[in-house]
Protein backbone atom coordinates (compact mmCIF):
# COMPACT_ATOMS: atom_id res chain seq x y z
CA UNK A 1 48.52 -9.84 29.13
CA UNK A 2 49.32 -10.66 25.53
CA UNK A 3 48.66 -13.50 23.60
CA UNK A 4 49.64 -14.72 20.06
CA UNK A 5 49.62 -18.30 18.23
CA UNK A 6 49.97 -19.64 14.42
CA UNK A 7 47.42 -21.57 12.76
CA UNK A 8 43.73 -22.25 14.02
CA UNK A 9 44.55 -21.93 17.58
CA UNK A 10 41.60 -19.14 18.59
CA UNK A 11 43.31 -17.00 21.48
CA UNK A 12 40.67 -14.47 21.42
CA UNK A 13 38.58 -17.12 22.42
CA UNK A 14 40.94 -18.41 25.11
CA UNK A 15 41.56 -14.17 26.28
CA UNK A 16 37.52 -14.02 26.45
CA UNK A 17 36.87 -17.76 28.06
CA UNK A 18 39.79 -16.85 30.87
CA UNK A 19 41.26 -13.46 31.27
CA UNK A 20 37.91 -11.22 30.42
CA UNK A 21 39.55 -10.30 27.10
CA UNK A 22 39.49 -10.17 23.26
CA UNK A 23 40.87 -9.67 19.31
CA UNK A 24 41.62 -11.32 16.76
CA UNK A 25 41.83 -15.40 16.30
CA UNK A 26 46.01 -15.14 16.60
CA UNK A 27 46.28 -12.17 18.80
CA UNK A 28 44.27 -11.07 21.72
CA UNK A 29 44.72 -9.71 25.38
CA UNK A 30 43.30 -10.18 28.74
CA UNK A 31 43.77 -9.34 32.39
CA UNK A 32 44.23 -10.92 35.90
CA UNK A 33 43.88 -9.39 38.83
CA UNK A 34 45.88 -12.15 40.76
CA UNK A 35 49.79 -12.05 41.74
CA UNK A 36 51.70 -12.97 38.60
CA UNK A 37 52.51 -16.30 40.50
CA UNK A 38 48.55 -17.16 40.47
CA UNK A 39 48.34 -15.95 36.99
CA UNK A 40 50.53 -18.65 35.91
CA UNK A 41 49.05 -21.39 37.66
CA UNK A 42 45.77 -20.21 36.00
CA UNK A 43 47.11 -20.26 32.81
CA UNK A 44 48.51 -23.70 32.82
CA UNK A 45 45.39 -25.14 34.45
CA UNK A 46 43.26 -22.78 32.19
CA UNK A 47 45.65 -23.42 28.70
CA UNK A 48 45.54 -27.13 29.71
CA UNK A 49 41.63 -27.23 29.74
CA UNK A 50 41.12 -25.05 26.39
CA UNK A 51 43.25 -27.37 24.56
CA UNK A 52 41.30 -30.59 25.57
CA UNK A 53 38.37 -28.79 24.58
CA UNK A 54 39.84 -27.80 21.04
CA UNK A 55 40.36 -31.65 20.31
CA UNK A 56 37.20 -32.43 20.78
């Protein structure tokens, strides 16, 4: 999977934390070996969580 953001938002971070990936700070990728419907789940739990941690 693919991931891009604006601004200070770190997806490589995010890719590497989550999905086993990498890149740069606004564009990375990562993998899942799940069904795309438990990919999604883990991302919202997962996108929830780095967030929180972000703010603090």
């Amino acid at each position: 999977m693919s991931f891009r953001s604006k601004g200070d938002i770190p997806v490589n971070e995010f890719s590497a934390q989550y999905f086993s990936g990498g890149g740069h700070k606004n564009a990375a990728g990562g993998m899942c070996e799940k069904s795309l419907e438990e990919t999604l789940v883990l991302f919202e739990k997962n996108i929830r969580v780095f967030f929180q941690e972000l703010d603090n």
